[in-house]
Protein backbone atom coordinates (compact mmCIF):
# COMPACT_ATOMS: atom_id res chain seq x y z
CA UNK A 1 12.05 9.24 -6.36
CA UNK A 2 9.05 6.82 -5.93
CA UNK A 3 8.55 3.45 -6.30
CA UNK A 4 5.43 0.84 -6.29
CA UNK A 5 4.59 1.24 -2.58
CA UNK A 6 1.73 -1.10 -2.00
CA UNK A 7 3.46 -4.47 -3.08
CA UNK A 8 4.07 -6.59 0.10
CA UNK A 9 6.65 -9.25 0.94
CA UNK A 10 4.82 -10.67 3.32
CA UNK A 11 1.39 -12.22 2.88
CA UNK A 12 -1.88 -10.82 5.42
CA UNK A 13 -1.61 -12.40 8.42
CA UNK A 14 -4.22 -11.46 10.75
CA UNK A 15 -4.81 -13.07 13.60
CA UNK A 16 -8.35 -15.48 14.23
CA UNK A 17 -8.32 -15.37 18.02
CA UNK A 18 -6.77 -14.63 20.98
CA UNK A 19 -4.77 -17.08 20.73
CA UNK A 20 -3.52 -16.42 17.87
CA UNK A 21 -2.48 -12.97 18.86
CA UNK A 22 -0.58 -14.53 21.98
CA UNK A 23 1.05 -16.87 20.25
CA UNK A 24 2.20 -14.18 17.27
CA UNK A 25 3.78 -11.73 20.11
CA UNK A 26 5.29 -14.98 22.10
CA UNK A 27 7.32 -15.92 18.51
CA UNK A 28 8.16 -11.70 18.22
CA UNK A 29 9.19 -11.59 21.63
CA UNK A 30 11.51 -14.89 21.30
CA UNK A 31 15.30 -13.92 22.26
CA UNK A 32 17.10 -13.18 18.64
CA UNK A 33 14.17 -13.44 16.89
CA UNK A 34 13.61 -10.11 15.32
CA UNK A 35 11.21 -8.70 12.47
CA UNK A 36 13.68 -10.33 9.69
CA UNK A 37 13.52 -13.72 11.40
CA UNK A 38 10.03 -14.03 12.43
CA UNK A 39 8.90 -13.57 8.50
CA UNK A 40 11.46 -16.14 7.50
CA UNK A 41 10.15 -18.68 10.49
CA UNK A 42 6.46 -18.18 9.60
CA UNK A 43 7.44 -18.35 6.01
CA UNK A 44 9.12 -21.60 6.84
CA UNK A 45 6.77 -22.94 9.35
CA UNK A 46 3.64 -21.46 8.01
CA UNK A 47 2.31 -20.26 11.51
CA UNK A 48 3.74 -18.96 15.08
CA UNK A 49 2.68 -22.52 17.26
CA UNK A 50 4.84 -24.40 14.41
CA UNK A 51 7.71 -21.55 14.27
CA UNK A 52 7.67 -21.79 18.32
CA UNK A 53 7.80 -25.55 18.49
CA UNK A 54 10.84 -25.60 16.20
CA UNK A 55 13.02 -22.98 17.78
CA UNK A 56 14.73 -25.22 20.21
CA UNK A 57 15.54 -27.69 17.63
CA UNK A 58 16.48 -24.56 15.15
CA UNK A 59 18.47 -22.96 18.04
CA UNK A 60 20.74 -26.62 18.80
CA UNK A 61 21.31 -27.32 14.89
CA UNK A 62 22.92 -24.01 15.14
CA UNK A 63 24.80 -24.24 18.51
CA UNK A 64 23.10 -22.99 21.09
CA UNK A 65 21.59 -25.58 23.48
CA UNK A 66 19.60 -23.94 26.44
CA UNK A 67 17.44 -22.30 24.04
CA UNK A 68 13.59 -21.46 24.89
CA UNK A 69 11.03 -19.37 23.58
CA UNK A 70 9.45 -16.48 24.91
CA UNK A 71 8.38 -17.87 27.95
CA UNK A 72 4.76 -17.09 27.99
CA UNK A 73 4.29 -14.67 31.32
CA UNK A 74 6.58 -11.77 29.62
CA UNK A 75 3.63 -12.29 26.84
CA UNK A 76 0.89 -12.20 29.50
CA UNK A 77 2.05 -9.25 30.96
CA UNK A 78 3.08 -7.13 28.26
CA UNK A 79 -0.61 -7.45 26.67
CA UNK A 80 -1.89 -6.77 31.14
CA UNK A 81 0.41 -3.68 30.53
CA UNK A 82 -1.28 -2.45 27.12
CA UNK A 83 -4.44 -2.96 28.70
CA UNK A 84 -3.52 -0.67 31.74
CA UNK A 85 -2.12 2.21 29.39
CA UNK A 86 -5.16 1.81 27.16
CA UNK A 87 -3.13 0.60 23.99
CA UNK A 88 -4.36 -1.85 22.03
CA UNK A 89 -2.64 -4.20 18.90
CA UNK A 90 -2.81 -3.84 15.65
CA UNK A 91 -1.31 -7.07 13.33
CA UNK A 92 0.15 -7.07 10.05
CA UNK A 93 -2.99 -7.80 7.85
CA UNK A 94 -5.89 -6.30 9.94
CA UNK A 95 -7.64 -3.64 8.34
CA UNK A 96 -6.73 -0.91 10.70
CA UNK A 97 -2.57 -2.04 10.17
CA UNK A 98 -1.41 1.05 7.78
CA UNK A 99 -1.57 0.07 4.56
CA UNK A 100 1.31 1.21 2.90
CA UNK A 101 3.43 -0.25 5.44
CA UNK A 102 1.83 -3.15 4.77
CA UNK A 103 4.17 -3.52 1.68
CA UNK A 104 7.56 -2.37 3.40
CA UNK A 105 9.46 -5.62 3.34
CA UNK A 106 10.05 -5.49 7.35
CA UNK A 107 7.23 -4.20 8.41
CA UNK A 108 6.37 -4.85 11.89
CA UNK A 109 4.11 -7.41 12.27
CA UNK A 110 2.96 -6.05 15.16
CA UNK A 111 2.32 -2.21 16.33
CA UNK A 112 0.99 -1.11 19.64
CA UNK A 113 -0.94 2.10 19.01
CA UNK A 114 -2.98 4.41 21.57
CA UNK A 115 -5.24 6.92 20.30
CA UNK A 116 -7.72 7.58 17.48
CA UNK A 117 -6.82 4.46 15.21
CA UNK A 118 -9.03 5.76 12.80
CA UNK A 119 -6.10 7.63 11.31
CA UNK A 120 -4.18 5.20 10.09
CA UNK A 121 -6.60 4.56 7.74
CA UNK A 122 -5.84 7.96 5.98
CA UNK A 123 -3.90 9.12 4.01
CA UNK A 124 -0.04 10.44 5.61
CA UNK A 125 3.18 12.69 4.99
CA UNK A 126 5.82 12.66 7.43
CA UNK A 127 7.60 15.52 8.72
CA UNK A 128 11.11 15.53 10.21
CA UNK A 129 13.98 17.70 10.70
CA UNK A 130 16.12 19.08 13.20
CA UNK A 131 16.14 18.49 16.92
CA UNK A 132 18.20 22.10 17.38
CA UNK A 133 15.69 23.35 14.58
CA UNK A 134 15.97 27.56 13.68
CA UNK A 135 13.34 29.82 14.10
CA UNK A 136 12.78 29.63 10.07
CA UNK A 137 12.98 25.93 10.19
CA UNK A 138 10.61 25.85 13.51
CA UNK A 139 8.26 28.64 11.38
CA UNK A 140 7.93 26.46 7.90
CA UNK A 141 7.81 23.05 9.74
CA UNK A 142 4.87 24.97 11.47
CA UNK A 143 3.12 26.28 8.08
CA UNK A 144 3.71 23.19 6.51
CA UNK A 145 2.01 20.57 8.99
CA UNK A 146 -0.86 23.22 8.88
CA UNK A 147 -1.52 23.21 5.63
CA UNK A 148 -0.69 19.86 5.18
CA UNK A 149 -3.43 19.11 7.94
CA UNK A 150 -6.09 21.65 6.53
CA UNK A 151 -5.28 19.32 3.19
CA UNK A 152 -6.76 16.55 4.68
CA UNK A 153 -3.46 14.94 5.42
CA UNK A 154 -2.46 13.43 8.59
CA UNK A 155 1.38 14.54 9.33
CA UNK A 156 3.28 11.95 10.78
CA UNK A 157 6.43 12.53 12.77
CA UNK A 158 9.05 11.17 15.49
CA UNK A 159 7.90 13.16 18.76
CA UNK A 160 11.67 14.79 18.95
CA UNK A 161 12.63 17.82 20.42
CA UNK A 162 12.68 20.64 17.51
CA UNK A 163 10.99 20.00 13.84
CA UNK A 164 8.79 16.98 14.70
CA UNK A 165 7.20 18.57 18.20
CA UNK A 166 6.44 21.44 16.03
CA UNK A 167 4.75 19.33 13.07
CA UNK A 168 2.74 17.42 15.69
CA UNK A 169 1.33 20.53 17.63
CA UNK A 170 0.51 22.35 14.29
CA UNK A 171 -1.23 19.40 12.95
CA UNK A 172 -3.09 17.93 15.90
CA UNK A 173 -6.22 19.20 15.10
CA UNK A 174 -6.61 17.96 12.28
CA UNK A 175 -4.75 14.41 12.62
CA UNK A 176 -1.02 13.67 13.69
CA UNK A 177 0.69 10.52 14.72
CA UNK A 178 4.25 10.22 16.38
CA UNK A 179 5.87 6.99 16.25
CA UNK A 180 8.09 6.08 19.39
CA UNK A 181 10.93 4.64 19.44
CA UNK A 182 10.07 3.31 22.74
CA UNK A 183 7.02 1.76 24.66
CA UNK A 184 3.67 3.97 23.64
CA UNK A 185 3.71 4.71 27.00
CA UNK A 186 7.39 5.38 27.79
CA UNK A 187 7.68 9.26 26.12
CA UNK A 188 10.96 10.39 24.91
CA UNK A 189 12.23 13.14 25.27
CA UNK A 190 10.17 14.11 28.40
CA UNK A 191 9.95 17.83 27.71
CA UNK A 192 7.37 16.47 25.01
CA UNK A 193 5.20 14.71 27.67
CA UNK A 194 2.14 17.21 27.88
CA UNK A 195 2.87 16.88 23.62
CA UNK A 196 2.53 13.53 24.03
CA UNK A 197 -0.69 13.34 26.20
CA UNK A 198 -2.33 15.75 23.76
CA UNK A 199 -1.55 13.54 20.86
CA UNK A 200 -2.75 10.49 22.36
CA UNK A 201 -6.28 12.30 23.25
CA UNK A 202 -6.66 13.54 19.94
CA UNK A 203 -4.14 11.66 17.85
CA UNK A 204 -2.56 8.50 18.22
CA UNK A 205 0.96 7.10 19.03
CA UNK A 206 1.96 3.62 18.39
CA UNK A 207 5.21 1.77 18.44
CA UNK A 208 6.57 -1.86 17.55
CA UNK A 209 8.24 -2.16 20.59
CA UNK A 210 7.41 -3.54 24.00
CA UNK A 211 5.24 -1.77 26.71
CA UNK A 212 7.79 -0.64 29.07
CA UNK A 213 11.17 -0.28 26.69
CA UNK A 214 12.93 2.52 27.31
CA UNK A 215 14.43 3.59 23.66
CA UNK A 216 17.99 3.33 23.56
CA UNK A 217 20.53 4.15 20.15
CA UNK A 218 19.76 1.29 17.76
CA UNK A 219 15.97 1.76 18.05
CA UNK A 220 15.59 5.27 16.66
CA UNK A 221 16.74 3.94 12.82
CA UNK A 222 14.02 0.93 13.39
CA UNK A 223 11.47 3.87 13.94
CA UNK A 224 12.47 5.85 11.07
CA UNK A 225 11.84 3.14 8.81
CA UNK A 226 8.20 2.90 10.20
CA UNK A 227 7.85 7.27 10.26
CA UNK A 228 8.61 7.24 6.39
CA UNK A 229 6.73 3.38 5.87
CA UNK A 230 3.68 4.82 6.66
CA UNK A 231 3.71 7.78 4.74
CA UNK A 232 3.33 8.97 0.81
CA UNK A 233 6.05 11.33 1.31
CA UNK A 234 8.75 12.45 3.59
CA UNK A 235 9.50 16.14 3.95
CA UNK A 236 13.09 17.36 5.50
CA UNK A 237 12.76 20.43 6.49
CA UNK A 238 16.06 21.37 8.60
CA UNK A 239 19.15 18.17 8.65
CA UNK A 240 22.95 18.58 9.08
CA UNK A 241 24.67 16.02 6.51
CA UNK A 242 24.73 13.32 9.69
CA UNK A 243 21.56 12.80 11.07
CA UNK A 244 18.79 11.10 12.20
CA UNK A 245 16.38 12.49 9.52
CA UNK A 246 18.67 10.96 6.75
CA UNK A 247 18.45 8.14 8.00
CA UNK A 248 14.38 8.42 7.37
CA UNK A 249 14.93 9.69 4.29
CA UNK A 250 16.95 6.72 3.33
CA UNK A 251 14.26 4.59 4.25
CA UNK A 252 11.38 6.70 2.29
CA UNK A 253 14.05 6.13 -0.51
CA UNK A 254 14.49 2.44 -0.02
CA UNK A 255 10.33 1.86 0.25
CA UNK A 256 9.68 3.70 -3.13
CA UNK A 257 8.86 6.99 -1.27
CA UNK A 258 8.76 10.11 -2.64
CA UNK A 259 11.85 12.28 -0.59
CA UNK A 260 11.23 15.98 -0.36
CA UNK A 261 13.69 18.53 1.42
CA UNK A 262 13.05 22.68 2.46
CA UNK A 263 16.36 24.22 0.75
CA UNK A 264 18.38 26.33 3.24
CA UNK A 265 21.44 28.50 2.89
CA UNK A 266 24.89 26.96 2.20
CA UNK A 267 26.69 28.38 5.02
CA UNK A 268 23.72 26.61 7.03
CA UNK A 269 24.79 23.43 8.88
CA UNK A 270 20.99 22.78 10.15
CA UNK A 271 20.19 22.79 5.96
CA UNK A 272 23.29 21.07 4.51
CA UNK A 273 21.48 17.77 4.27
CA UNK A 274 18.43 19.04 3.16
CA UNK A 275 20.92 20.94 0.30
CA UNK A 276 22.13 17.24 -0.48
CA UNK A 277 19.34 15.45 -0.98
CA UNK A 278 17.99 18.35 -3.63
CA UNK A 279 21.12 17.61 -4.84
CA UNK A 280 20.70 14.18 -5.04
CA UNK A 281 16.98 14.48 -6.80
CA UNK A 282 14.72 15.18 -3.74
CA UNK A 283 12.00 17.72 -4.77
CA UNK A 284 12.57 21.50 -3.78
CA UNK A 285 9.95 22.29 -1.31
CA UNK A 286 9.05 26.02 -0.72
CA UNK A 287 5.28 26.03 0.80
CA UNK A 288 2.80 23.05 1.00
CA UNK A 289 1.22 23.34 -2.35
CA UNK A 290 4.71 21.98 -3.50
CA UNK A 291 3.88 18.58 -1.91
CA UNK A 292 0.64 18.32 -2.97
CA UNK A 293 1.73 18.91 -6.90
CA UNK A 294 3.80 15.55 -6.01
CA UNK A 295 1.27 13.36 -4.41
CA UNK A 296 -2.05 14.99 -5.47
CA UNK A 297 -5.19 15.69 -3.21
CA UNK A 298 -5.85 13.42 0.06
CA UNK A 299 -8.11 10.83 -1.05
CA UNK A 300 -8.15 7.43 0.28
CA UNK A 301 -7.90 4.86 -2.48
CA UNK A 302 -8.63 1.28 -2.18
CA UNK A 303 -5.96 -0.89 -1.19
CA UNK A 304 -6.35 -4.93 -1.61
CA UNK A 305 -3.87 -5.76 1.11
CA UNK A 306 -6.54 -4.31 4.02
CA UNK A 307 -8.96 -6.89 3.03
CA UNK A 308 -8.26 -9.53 5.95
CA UNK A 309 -6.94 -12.80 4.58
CA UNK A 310 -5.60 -15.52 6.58
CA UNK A 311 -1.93 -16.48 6.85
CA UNK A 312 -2.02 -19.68 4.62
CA UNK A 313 0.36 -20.96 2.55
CA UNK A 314 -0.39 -21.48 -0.97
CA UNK A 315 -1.90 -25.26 -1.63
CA UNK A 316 -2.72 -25.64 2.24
CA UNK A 317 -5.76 -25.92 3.12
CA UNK A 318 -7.36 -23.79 6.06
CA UNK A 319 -7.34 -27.01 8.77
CA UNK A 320 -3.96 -28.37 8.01
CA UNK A 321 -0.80 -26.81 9.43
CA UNK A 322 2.18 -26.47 6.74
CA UNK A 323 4.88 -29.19 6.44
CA UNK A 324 8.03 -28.92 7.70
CA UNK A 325 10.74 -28.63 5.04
CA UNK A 326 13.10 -31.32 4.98
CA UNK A 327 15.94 -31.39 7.10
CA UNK A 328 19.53 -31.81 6.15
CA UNK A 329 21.96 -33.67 7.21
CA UNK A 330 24.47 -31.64 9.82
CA UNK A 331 27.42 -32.31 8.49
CA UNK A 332 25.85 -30.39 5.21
CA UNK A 333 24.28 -27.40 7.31
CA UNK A 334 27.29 -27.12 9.01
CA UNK A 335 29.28 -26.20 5.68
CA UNK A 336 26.23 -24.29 4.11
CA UNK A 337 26.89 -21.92 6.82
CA UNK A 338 30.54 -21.89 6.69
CA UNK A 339 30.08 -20.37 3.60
CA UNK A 340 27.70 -18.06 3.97
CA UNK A 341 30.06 -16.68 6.95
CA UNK A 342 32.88 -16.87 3.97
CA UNK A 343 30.86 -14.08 1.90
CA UNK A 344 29.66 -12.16 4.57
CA UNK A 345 31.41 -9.27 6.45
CA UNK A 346 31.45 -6.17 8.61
CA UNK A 347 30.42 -4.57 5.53
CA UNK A 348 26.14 -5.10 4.64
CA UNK A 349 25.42 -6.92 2.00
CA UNK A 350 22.11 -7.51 0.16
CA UNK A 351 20.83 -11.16 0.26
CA UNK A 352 20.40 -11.37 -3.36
CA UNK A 353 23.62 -11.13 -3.95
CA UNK A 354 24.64 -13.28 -1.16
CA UNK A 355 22.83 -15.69 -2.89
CA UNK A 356 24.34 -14.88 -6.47
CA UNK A 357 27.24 -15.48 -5.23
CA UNK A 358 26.79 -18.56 -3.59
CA UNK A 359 25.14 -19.95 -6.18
CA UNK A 360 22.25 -21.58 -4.08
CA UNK A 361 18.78 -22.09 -4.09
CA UNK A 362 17.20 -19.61 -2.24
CA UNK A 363 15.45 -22.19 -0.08
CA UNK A 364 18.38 -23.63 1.11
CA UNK A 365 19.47 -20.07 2.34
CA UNK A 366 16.32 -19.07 3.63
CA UNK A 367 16.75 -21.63 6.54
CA UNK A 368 20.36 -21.08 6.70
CA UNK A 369 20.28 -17.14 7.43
CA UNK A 370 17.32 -17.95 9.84
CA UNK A 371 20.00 -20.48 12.00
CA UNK A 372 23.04 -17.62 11.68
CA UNK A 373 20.17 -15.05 12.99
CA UNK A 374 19.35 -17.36 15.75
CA UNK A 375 22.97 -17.93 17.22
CA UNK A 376 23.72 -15.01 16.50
CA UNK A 377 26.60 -14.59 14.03
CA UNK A 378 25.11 -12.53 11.33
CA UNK A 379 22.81 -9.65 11.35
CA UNK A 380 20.40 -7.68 9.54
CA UNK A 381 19.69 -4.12 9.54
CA UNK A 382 16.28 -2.53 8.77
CA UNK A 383 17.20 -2.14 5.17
CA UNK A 384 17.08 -5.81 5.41
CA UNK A 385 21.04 -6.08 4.72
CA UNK A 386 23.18 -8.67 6.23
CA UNK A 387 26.81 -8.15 8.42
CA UNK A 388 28.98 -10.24 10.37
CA UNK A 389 28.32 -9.82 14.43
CA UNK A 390 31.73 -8.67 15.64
């Protein structure tokens, strides 16, 4: 159930300067411009000063006329309120950015991490599972992350109540990581905080989101997709058939992950979704040596996409920003996006075969998608699929 991991949608794009790391988080930060968007704009615009600079005009082609950009004291303090928590940034393309979720097509292009940040530069497994986790699900999460640690792994995991506080206290000496779904310095739940503190003295946390956001609903699923992104393998070890840790097992699915699940008996609700994904193909785990048939021994192998590169697009050179692409006339953006709005629904739908079925050049879409995003009439999810806004 694995894929090629390491291929990236994105090129590098570390940042040269300060500046260049303001101006990244200012274009991040910009109201509906999420992780989807900001690719497409730097794609388009071939860096964050250009992508900034043509938001307003973006924003009106599509409707909305008091646009602005992130205006740049929310910036300034965000990065004053990292500095007083003791986190620090990490950009998509800098060698300490984790390098398989360097090739997860919406990868955060920008993590704020506290604690030991050499660990993301070995190699991971995530661990999740029940937040109302049984004492055999609490005891195998706990042998598991142990062995998995003594391995040379470091287990990666949500910082929920249940399976993942478990996984992070059995691991933390030798290497665990939680990924909020908050601020690094807001914890969630708070019965984890003295779990938390221990894992940011001798682990690390990190997070895409602000300094300061308090999680709510919609950003657990976004921090899934990072728990399994960074990982080799995600291991399930207690799930009813609707949860949360399906939802990361999805996303180790849709990243070319290898999906792993503890079996559990039928009349088990805590196991029935670990029984369905063995079901659907996941491998049958019984004890740690299990895993490590799967992915083999925890070496570190070299990875081309942590050698920095700058964000250039191809037949650029260095000292010349990119061109703008053409613009079209309204009367023909107008009716691009009337039909794009035609073929999309409540339903998700891949943008492949949005533009199959439209017919068009992907270029003309790109732009199109990136207006719709902007006024906010379509969405995408983390999978990357697009919906209607109702």
């Amino acid at each position: 159930m694995a894929g090629d991991p390491t291929s990236s949608a994105h090129p590098p794009l570390p940042p040269t300067t300060e500046d260049d790391r303001f101006l990244l988080l200012r274009l991040l930060r910009s109201r509906r411009v999420g992780v989807a968007t900001f690719w497409r704009l730097l794609d388009q615009f071939g860096s964050a000063a250009a992508a900034l600079d043509a938001l307003p005009e973006i924003a009106r082609a599509a409707g909305v006329e008091d646009y602005a950009p992130c205006p740049e004291g929310v910036v300034a303090a965000e990065m004053k309120a990292a500095r007083r928590s003791g986190a620090r940034a990490v950009f998509h393309g800098e060698p300490d950015y984790p390098a398989l979720l360097t090739g997860v097509e919406d990868a955060p292009p920008i993590l704020w991490i506290s604690g030991d940040s050499d660990l993301l530069c070995r190699p991971m497994i995530a661990i999740v599972g029940s937040r109302t986790a049984s004492s055999a699900g609490t005891r195998m999460a706990r042998r598991l992350a142990a062995d998995l640690s003594e391995a040379g792994f470091v287990v990666v995991s949500g910082l929920a109540r249940g399976i993942d506080a478990v996984a992070h206290d059995a691991a933390l000496k030798g290497g665990t990581i939680a990924v909020m779904a908050g601020g690094v310095d807001v914890i969630y739940p708070q019965e984890n905080a003295d779990l938390a503190a221990r894992i940011k003295q001798d682990g690390l946390v990190l997070s895409e989101q602000p300094m300061g956001l308090q999680p709510l609903a919609r950003h657990f699923p976004m921090r899934n997709r990072i728990v399994s992104g960074v990982a080799r393998a995600v291991v399930v070890v207690e799930a009813a058939a609707k949860s949360g840790s399906l939802i990361t097992a999805r996303c180790a699915l849709d990243q070319g992950r290898e999906v792993m699940a503890v079996p559990g008996h039928p009349f088990e609700g805590r196991a029935s979704g670990c029984n369905i994904l063995i079901r659907d193909g996941a491998t049958l785990i019984r004890s740690a040596e299990d895993i490590l048939d799967v992915t083999g021994p925890a070496v570190v192998a070299p990875l081309v996409q942590r050698q920095p590169n700058l964000f250039v697009p191809e037949g650029i050179p260095d000292d010349r920003p990119a061109p703008h692409p053409p613009a079209q006339p309204l009367r023909q953006v107008a009716a691009l996006h009337d039909r794009i709005l035609s073929r999309i629904g409540a339903g998700p739908i891949s943008e492949d075969e949005l533009i199959r079925d439209l017919a068009t050049p992907p270029r003309e879409i790109a732009p199109a998608l990136v207006d719709l995003e902007l006024d906010g009439r379509i969405r995408r999810d983390a999978a990357g699929l697009l919906s209607r806004e109702v």
